[in-house]
C-alpha atoms as a PDB file:
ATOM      1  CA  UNK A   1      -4.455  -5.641  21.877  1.00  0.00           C
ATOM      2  CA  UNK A   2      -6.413  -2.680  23.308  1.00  0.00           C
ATOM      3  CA  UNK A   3      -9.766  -4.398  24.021  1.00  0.00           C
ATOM      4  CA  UNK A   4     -11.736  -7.101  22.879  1.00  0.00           C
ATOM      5  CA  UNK A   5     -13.060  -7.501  19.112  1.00  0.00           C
ATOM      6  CA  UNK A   6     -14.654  -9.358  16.828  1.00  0.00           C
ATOM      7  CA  UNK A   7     -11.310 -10.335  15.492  1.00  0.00           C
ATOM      8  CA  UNK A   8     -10.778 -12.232  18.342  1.00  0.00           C
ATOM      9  CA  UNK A   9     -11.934 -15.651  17.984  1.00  0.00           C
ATOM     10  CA  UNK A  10     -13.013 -18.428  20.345  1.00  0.00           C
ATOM     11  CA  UNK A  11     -11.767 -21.527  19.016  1.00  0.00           C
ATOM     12  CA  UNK A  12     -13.003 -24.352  21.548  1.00  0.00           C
ATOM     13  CA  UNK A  13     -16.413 -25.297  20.118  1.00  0.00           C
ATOM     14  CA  UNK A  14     -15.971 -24.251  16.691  1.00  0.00           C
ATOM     15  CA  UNK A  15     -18.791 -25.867  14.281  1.00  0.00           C
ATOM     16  CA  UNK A  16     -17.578 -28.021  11.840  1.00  0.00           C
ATOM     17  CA  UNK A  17     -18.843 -25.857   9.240  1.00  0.00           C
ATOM     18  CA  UNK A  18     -16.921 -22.931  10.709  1.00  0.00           C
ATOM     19  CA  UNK A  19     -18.137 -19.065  11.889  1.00  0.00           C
ATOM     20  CA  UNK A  20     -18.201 -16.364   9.458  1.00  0.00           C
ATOM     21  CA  UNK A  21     -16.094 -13.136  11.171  1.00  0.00           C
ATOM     22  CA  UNK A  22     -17.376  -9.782   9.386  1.00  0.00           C
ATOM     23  CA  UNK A  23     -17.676  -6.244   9.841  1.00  0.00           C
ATOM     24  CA  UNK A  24     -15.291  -2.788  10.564  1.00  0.00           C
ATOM     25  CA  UNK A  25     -11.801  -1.775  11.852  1.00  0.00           C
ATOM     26  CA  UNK A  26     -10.446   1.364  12.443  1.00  0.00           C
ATOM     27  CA  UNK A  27      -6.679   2.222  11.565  1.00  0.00           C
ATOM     28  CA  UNK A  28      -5.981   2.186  15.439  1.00  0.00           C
ATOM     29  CA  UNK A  29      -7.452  -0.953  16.223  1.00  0.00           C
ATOM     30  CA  UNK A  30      -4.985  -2.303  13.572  1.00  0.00           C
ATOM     31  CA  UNK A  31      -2.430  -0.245  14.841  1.00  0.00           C
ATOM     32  CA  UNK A  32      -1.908   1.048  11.188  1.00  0.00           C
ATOM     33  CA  UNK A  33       1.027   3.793  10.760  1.00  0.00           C
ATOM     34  CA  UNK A  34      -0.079   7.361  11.743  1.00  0.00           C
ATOM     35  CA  UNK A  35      -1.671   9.974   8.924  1.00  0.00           C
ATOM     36  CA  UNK A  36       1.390  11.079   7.183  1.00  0.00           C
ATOM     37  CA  UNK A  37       1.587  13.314   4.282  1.00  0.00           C
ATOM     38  CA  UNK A  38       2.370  10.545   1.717  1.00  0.00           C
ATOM     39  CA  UNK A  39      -0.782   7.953   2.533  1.00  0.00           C
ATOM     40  CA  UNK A  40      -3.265   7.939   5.092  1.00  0.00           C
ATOM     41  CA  UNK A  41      -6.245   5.394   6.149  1.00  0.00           C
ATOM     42  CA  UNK A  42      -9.539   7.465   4.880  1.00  0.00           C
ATOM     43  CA  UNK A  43     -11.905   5.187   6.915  1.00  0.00           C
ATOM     44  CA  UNK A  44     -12.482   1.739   8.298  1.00  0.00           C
ATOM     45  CA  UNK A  45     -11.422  -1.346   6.973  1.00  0.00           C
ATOM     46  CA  UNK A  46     -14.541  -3.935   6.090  1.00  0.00           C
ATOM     47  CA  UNK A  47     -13.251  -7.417   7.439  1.00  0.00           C
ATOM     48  CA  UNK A  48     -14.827 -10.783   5.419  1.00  0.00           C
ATOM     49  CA  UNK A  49     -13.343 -14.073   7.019  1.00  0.00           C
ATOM     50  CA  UNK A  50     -14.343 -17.395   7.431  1.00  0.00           C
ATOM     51  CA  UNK A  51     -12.881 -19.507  10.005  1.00  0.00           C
ATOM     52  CA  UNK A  52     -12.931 -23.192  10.070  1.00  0.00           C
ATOM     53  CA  UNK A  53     -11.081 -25.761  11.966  1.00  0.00           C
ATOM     54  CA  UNK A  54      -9.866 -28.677  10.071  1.00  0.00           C
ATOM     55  CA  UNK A  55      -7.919 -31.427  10.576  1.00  0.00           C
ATOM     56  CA  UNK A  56      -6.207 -30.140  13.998  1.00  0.00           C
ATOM     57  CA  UNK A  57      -5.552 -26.875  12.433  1.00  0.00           C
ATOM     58  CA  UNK A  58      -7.331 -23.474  12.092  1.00  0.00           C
ATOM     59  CA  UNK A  59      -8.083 -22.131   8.261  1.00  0.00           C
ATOM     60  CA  UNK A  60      -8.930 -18.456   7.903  1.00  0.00           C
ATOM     61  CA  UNK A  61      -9.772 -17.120   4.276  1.00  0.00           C
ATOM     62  CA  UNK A  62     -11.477 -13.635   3.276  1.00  0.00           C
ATOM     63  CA  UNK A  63     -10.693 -10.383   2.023  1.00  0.00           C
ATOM     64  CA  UNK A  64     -10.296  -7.112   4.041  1.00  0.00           C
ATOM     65  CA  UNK A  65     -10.948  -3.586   1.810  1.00  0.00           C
ATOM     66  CA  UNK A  66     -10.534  -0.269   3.166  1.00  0.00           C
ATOM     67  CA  UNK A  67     -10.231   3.485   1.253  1.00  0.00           C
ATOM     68  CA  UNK A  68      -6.596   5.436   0.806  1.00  0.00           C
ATOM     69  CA  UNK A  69      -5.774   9.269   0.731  1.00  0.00           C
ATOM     70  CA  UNK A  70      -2.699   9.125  -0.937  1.00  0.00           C
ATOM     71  CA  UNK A  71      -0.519  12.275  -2.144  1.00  0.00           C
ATOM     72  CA  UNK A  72       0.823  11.384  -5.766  1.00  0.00           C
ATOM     73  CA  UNK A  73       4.499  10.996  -6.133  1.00  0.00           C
ATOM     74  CA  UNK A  74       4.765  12.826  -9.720  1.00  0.00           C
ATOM     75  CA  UNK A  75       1.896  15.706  -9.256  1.00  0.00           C
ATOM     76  CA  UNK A  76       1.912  16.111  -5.474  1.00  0.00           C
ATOM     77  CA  UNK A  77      -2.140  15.884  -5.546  1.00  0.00           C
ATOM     78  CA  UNK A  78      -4.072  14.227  -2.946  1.00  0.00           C
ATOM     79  CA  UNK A  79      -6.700  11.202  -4.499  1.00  0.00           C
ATOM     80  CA  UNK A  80      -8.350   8.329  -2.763  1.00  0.00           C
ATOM     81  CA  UNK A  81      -6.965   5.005  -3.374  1.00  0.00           C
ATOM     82  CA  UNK A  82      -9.445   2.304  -2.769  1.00  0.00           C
ATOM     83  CA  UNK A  83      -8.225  -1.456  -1.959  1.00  0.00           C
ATOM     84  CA  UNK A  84     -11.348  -3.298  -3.118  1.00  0.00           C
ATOM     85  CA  UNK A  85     -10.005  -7.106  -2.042  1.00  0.00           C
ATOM     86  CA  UNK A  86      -6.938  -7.371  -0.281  1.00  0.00           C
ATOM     87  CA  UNK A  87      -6.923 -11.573   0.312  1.00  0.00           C
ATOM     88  CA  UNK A  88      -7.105 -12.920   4.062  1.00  0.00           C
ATOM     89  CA  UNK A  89      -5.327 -16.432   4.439  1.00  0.00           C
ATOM     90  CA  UNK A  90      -3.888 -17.721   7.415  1.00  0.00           C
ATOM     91  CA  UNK A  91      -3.199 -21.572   8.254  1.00  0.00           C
ATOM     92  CA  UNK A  92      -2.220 -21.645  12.497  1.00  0.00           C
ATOM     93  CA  UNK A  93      -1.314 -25.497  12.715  1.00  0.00           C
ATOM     94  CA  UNK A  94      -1.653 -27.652  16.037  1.00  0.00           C
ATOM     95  CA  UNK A  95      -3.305 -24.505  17.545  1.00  0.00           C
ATOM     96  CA  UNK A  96      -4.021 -25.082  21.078  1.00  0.00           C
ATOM     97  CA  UNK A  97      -5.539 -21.770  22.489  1.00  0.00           C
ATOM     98  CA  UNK A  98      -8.898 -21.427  23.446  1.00  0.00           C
ATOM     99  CA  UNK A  99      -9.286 -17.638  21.315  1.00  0.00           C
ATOM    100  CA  UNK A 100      -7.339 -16.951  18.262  1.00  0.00           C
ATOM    101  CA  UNK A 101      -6.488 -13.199  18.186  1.00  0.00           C
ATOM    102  CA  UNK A 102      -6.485 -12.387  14.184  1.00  0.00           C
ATOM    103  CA  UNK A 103      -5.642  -8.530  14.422  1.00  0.00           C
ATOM    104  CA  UNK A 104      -2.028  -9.009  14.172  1.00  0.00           C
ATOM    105  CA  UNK A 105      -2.421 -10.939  10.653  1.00  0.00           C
ATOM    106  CA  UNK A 106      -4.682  -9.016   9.438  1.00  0.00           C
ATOM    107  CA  UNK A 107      -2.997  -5.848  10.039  1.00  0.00           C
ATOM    108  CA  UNK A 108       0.036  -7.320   8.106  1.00  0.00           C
ATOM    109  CA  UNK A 109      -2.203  -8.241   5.030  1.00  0.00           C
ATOM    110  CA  UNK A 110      -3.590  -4.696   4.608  1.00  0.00           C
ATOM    111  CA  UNK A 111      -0.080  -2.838   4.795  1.00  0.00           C
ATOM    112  CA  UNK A 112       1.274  -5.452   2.276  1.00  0.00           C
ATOM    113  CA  UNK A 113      -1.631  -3.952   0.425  1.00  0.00           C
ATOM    114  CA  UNK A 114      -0.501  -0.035   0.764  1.00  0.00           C
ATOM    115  CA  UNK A 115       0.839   0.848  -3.201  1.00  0.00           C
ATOM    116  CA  UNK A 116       4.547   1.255  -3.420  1.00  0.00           C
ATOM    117  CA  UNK A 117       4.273   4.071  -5.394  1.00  0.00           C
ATOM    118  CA  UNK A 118       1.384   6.320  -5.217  1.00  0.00           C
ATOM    119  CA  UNK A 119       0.073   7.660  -9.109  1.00  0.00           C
ATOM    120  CA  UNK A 120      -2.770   9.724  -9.086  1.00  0.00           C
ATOM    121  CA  UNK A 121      -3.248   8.562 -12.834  1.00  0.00           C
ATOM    122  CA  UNK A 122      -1.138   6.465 -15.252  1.00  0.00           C
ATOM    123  CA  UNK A 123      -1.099   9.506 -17.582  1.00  0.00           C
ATOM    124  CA  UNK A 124       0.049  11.462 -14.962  1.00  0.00           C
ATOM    125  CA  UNK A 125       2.277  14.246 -16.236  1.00  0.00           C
ATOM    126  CA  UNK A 126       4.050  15.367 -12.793  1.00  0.00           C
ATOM    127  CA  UNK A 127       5.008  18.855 -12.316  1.00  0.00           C
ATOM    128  CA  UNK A 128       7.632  20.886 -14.397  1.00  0.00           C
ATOM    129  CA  UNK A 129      11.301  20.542 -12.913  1.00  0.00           C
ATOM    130  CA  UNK A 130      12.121  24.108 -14.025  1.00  0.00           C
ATOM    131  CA  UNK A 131       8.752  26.092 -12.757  1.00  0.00           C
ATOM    132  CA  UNK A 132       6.521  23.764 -10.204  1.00  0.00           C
ATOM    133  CA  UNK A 133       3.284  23.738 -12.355  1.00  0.00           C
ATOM    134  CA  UNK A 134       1.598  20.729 -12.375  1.00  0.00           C
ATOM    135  CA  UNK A 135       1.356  19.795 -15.719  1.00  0.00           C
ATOM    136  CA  UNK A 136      -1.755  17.770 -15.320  1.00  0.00           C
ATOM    137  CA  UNK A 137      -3.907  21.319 -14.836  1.00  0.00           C
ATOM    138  CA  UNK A 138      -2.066  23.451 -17.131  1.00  0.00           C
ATOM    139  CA  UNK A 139       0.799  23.281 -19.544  1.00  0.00           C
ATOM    140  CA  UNK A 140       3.633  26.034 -18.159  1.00  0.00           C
ATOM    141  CA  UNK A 141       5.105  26.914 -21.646  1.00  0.00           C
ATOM    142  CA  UNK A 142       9.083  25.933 -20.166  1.00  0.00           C
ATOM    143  CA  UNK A 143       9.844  23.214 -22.997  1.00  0.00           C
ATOM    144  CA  UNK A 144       8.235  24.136 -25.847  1.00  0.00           C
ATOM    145  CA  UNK A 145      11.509  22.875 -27.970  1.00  0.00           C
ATOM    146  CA  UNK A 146      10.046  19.582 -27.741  1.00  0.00           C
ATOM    147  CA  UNK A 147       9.377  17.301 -24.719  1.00  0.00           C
ATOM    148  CA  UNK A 148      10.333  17.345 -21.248  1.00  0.00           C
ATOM    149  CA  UNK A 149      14.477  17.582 -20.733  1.00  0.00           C
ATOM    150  CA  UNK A 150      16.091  14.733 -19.831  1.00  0.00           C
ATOM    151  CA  UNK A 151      17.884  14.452 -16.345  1.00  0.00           C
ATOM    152  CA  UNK A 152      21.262  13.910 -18.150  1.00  0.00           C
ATOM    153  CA  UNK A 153      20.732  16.659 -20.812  1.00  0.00           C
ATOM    154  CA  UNK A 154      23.959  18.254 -19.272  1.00  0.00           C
ATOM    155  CA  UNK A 155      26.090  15.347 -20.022  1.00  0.00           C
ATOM    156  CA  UNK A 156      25.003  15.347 -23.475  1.00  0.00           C
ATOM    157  CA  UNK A 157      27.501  18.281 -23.551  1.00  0.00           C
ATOM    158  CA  UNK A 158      30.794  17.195 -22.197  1.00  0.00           C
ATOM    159  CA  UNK A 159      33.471  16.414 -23.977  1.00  0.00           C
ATOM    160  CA  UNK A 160      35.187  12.881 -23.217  1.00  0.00           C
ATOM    161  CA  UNK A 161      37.502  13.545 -25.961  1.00  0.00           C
ATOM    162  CA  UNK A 162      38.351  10.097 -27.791  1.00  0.00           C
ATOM    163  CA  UNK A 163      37.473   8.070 -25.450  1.00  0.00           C
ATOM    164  CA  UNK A 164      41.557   6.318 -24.809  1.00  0.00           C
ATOM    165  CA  UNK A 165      42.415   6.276 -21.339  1.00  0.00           C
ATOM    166  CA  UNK A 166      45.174   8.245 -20.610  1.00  0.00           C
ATOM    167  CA  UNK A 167      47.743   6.750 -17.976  1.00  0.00           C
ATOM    168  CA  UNK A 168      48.658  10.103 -16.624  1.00  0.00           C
ATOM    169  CA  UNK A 169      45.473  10.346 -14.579  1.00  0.00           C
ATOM    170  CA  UNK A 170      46.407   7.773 -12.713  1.00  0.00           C
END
């Protein structure tokens, strides 16, 4: 850890109703992967905990949210993606230290959090295979014979003659 934040927690004199731990992260605090040209962090990440010692053992529960620039993976656009309520929970039993340093787990949380697959839309048509346009601006006019072709179009044409297997091309 680079310096000292507010997700760094001192533990030894803890109320028994707990400490509330709010407010902003940037991507390299977290240590959150570099800008790439897939998804990128478009701000700071808002940080909502509350910590509370029970029973021997530290309970932290929130929600962390932060804003996207993703590039979709059918049109190639950039749009912001925003993660609204990505859920905090940690449970550090027989914990001992005097601060608990919470950046590590929360930096996990949020990149669960990334999408898997970055759509710009659910209607999103992609771009044409045979020209580049994005189909979402403009139709390009390449398959007007009825829907997009199919990936295994060609194989449509081969001929696998009757289908026997022929012990000579073994």
């Amino acid at each position: 850890m680079k310096n000292q934040t507010f997700l760094q927690v001192q533990i030894k004199g803890l109320p028994p109703e707990g400490i509330r731990v709010a407010g902003e992260v940037t991507d390299t605090l977290l240590d959150l992967p570099p800008p790439e040209d897939r998804v990128s962090v478009a701000g700071p990440f808002r940080i909502d905990l509350q910590v509370t010692v029970v029973i021997g053992a530290v309970v932290v529960a929130g929600t962390a949210a932060g804003v996207l620039r993703c590039r979709c993976d059918r049109c190639l656009t950039y749009f912001t993606c925003e993660l609204p309520e990505i859920p905090v929970s940690h449970t550090y039993l027989n914990y001992e230290e005097d601060v608990l340093d919470l950046t590590e787990d929360v930096r996990e949380d949020i990149l669960l959090a990334f999408p898997a697959r970055n759509l710009c839309s659910g209607e999103c048509q992609g771009l044409c295979p045979e020209c580049g346009q994005n189909l979402n601006v403009r139709d390009c006019g390449c398959h007007r014979g009825g829907g997009s072709p199919s990936a295994w179009g060609a194989l449509d044409s081969l001929d696998l003659g009757s289908g026997k297997h022929d012990p000579s091309l073994n």
